[in-house]
C-alpha atoms as a PDB file:
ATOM      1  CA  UNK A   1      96.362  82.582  67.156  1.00  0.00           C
ATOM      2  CA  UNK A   2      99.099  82.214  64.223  1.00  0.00           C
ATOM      3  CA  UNK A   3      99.683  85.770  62.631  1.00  0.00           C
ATOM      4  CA  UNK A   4      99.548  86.270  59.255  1.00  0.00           C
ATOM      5  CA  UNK A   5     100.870  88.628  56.491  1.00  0.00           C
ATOM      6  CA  UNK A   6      98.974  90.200  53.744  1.00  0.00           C
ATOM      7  CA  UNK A   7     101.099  89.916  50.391  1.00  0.00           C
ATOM      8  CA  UNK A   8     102.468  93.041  48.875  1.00  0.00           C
ATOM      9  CA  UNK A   9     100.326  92.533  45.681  1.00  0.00           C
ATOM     10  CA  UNK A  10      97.589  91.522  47.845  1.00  0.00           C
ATOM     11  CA  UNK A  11      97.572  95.187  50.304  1.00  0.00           C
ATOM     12  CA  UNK A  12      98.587  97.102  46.451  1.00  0.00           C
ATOM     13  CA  UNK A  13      95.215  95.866  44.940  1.00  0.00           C
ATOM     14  CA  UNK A  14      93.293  96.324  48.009  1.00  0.00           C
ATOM     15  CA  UNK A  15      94.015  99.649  47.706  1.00  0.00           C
ATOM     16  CA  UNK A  16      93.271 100.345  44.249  1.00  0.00           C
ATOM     17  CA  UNK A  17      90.197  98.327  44.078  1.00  0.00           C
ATOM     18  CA  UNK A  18      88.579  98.492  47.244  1.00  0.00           C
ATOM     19  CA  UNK A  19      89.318  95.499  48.767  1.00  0.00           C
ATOM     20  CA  UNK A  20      90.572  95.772  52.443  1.00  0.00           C
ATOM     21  CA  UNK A  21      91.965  93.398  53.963  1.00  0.00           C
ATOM     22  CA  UNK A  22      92.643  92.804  57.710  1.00  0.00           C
ATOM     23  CA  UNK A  23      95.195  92.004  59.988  1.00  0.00           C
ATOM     24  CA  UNK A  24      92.874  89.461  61.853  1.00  0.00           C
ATOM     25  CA  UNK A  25      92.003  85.970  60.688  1.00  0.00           C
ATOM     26  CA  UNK A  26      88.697  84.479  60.233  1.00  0.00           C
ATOM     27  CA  UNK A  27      87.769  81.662  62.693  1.00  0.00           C
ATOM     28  CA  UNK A  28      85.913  78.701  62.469  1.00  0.00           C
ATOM     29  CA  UNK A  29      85.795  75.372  61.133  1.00  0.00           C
ATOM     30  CA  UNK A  30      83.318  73.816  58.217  1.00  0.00           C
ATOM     31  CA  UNK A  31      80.290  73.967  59.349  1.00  0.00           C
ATOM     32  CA  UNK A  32      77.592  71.676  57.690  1.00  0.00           C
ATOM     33  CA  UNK A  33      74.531  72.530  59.845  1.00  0.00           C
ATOM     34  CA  UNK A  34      74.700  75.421  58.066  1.00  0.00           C
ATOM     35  CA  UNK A  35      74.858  74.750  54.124  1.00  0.00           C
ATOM     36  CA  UNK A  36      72.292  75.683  51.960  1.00  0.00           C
ATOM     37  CA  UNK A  37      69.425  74.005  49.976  1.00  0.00           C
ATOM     38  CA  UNK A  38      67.303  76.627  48.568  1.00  0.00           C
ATOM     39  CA  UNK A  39      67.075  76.969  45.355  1.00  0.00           C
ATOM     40  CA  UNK A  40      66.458  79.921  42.640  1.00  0.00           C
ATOM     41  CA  UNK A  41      63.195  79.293  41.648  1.00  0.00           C
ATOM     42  CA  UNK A  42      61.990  80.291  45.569  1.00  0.00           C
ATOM     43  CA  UNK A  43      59.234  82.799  45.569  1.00  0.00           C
ATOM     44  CA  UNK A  44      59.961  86.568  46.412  1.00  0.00           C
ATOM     45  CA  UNK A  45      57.939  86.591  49.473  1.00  0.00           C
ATOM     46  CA  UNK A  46      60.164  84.010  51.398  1.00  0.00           C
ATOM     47  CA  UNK A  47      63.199  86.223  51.782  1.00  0.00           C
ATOM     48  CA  UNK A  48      65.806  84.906  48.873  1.00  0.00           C
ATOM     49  CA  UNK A  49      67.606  87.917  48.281  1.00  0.00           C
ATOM     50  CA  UNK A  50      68.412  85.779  45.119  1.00  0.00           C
ATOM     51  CA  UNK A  51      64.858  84.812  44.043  1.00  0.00           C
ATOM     52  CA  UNK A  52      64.581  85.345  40.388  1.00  0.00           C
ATOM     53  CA  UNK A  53      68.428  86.223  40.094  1.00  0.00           C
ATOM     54  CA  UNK A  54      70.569  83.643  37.604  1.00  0.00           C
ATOM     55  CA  UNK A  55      74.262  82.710  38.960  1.00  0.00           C
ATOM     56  CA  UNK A  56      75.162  82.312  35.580  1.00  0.00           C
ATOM     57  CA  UNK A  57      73.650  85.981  33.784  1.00  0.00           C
ATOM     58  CA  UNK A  58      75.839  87.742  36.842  1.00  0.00           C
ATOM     59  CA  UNK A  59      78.955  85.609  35.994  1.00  0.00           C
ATOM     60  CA  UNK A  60      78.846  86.522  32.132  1.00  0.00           C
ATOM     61  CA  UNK A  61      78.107  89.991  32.511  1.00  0.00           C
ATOM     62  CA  UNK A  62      81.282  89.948  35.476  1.00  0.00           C
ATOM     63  CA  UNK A  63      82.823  88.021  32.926  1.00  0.00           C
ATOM     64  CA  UNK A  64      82.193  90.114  29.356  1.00  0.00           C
ATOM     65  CA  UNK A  65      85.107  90.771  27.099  1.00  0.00           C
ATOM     66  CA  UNK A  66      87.634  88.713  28.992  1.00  0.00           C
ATOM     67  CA  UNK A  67      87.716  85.701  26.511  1.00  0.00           C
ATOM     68  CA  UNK A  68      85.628  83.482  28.486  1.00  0.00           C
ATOM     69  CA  UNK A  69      82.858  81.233  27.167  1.00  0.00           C
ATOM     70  CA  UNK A  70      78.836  81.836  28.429  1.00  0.00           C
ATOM     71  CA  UNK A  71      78.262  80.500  31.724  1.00  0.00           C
ATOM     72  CA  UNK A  72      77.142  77.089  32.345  1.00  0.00           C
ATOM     73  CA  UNK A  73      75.269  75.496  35.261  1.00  0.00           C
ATOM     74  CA  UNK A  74      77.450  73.758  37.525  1.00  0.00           C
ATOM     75  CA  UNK A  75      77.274  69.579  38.016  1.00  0.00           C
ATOM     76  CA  UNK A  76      77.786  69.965  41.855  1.00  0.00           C
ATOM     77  CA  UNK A  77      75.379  72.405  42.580  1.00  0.00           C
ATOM     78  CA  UNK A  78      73.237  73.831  39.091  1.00  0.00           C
ATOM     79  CA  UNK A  79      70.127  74.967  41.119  1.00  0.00           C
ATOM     80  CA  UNK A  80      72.821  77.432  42.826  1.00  0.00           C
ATOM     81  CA  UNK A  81      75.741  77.467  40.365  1.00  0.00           C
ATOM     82  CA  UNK A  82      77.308  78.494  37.315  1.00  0.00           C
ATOM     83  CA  UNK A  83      80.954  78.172  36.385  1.00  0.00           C
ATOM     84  CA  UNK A  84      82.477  79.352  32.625  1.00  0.00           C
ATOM     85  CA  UNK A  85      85.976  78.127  32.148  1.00  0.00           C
ATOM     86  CA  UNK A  86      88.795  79.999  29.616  1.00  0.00           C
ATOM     87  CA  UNK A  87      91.176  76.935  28.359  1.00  0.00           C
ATOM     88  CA  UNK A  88      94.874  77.101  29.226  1.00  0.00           C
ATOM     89  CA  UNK A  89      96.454  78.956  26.175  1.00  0.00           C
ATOM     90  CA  UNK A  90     100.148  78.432  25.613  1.00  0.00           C
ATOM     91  CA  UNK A  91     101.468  78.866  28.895  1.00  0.00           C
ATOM     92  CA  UNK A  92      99.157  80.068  30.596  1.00  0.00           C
ATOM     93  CA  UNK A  93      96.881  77.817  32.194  1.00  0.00           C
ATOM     94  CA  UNK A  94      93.414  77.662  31.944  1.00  0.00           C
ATOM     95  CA  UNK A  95      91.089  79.916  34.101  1.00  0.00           C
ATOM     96  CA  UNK A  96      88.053  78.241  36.085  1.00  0.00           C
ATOM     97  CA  UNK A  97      85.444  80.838  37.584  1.00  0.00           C
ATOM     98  CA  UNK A  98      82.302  79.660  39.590  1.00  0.00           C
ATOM     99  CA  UNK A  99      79.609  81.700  41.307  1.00  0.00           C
ATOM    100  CA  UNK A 100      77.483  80.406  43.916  1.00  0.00           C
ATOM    101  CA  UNK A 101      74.221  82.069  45.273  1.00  0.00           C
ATOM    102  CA  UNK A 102      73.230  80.527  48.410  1.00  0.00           C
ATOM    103  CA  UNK A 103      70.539  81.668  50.156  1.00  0.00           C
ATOM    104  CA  UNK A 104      70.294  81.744  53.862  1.00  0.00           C
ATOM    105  CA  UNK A 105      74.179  81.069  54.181  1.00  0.00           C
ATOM    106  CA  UNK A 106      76.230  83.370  56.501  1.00  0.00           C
ATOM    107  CA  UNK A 107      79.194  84.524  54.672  1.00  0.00           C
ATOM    108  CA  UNK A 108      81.835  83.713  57.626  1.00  0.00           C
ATOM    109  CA  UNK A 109      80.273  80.010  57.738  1.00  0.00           C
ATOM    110  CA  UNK A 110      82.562  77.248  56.338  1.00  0.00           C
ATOM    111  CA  UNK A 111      85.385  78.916  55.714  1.00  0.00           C
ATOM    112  CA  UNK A 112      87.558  75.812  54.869  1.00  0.00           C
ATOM    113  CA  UNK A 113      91.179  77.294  55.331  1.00  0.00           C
ATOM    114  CA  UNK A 114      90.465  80.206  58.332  1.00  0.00           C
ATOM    115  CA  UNK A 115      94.453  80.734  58.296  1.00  0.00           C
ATOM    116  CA  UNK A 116      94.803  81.907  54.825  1.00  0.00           C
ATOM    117  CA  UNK A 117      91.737  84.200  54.746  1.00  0.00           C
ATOM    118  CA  UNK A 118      91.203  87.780  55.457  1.00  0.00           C
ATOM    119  CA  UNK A 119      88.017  89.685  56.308  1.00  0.00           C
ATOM    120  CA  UNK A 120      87.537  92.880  54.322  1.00  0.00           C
ATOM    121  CA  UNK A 121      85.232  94.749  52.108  1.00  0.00           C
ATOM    122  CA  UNK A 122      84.469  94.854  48.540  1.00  0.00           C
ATOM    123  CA  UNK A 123      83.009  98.225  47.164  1.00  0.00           C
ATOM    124  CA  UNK A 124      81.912  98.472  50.759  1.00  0.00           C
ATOM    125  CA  UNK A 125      80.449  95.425  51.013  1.00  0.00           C
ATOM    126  CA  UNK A 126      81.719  93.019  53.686  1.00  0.00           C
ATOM    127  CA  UNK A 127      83.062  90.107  52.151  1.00  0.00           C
ATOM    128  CA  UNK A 128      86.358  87.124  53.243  1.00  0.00           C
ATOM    129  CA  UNK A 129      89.050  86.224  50.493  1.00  0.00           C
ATOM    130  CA  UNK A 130      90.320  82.897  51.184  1.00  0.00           C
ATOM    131  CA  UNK A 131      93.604  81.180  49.858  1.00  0.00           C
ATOM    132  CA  UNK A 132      93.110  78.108  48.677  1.00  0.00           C
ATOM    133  CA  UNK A 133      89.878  77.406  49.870  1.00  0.00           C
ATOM    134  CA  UNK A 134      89.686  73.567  49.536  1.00  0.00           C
ATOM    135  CA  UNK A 135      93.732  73.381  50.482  1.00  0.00           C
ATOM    136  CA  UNK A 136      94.727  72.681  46.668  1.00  0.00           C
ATOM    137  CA  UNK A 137      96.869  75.155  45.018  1.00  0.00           C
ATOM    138  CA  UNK A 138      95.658  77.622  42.414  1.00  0.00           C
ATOM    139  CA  UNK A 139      92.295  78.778  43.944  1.00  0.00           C
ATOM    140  CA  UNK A 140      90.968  81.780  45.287  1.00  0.00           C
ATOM    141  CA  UNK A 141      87.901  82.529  46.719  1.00  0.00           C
ATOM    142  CA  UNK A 142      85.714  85.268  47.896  1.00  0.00           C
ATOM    143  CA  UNK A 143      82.633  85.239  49.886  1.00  0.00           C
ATOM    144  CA  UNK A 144      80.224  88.375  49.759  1.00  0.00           C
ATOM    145  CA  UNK A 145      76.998  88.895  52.467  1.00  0.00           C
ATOM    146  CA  UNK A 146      74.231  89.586  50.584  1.00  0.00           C
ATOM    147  CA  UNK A 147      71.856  90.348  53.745  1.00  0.00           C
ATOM    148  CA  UNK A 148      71.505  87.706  55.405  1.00  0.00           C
ATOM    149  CA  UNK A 149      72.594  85.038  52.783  1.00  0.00           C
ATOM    150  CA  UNK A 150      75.995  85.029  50.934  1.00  0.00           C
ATOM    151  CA  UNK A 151      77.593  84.960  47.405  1.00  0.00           C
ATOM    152  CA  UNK A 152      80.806  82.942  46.764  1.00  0.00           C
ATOM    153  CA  UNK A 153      82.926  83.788  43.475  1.00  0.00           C
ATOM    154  CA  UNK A 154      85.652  81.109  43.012  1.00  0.00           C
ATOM    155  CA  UNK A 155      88.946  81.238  41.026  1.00  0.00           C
ATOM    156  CA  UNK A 156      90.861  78.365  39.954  1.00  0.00           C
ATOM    157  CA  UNK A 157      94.489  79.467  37.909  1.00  0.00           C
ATOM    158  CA  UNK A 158      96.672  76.183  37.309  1.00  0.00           C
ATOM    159  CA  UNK A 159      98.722  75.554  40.774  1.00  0.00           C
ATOM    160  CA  UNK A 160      99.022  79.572  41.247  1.00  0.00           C
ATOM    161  CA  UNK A 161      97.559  80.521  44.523  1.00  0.00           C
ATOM    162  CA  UNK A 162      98.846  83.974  44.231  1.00  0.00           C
ATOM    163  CA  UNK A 163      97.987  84.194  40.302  1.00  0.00           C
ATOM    164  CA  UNK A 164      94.387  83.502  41.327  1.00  0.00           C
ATOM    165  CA  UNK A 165      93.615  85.693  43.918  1.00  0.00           C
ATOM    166  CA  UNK A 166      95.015  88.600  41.950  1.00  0.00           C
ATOM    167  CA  UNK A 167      92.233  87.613  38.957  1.00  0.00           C
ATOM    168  CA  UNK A 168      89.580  87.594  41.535  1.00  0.00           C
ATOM    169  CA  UNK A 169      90.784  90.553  42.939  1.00  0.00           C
ATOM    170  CA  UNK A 170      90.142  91.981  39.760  1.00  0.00           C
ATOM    171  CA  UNK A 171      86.849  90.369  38.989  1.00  0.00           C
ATOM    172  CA  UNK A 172      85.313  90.786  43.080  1.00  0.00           C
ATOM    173  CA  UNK A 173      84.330  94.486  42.235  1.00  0.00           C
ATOM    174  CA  UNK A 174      82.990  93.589  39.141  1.00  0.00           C
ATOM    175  CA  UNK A 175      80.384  91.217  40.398  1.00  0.00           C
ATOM    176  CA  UNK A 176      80.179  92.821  43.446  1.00  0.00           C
ATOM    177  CA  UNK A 177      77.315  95.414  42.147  1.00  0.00           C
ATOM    178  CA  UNK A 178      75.239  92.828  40.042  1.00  0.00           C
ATOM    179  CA  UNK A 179      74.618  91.267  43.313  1.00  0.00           C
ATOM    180  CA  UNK A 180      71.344  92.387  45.600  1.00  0.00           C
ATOM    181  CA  UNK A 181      71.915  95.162  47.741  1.00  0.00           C
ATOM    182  CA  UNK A 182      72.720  94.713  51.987  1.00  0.00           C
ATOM    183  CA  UNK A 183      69.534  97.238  52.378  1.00  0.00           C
END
């Protein structure tokens, strides 16, 4: 097992927003068995915590006064996702935020890069941040449970790895409470 240390920023914000990390890694590999096909439009009776929910109304309301533009479905994945993107102004580059509602996914499945993510909690709901989730620079992920399914909120900040998980940081406990309850 390779140890890992939390950032200073990263244990400062944790504190002050409710996000706590741990000392242990998450395990496991990408796990496609697992991924998700369900879509929104499911009907309430067959257990979609998201059924009737829109990824992209949650994202703009997470999202509201920060300069972005309205949510838009994604191309990858629109029956699940929305993404809204803030261009790169002077020198600061541009800001691309996604969140995915996937029904009947476990949040500790397919974690891409297990040795740069923590387990922790959001507002007391269990949740992983991952470091550059798909191994490129400048992203930032976290994954929520949402019963039995999960919610990933994505964060992609130029080549700044550290610069993007301290905007999701910041955005996680916003979105966090839009979300269905863990009843």
């Amino acid at each position: 097992m390779i140890a890992r240390r939390v950032p200073v920023a990263f244990a400062t914000l944790a504190l002050g927003l409710g996000l706590v990390a741990c000392t242990s890694e998450v395990g496991g590999q990408a796990n496609p068995s697992s991924q998700v096909s369900a879509t929104n439009s499911t009907p309430a009776d067959s257990g979609d915590p998201f059924a009737g929910l829109s990824s992209c109304t949650i994202l703009d309301q997470a999202l509201a006064g920060q300069g972005f533009p309205q949510a838009e479905k994604t191309v990858a994945d629109p029956a699940h996702g929305c993404h809204a993107k803030k261009p790169r102004a002077g020198d600061t580059p541009a800001v691309d935020v996604g969140l995915f509602l996937q029904a009947g996914g476990n949040y500790k499945d397919n974690v891409n890069n297990p040795g740069k993510a923590s387990e922790g909690k959001v507002n007391e709901r269990p949740a992983i941040e991952e470091q550059e989730p798909l191994n490129v620079k400048g992203q930032c992920a976290v994954r929520f449970q949402v019963r039995d399914s999960r919610a990933l909120l994505s964060l992609a900040f130029g080549s700044d790895t550290a610069g993007a998980c301290h905007q999701i940081e910041d955005l996680a406990p916003k979105v966090e409470p839009l979300l269905p309850k863990n009843n």
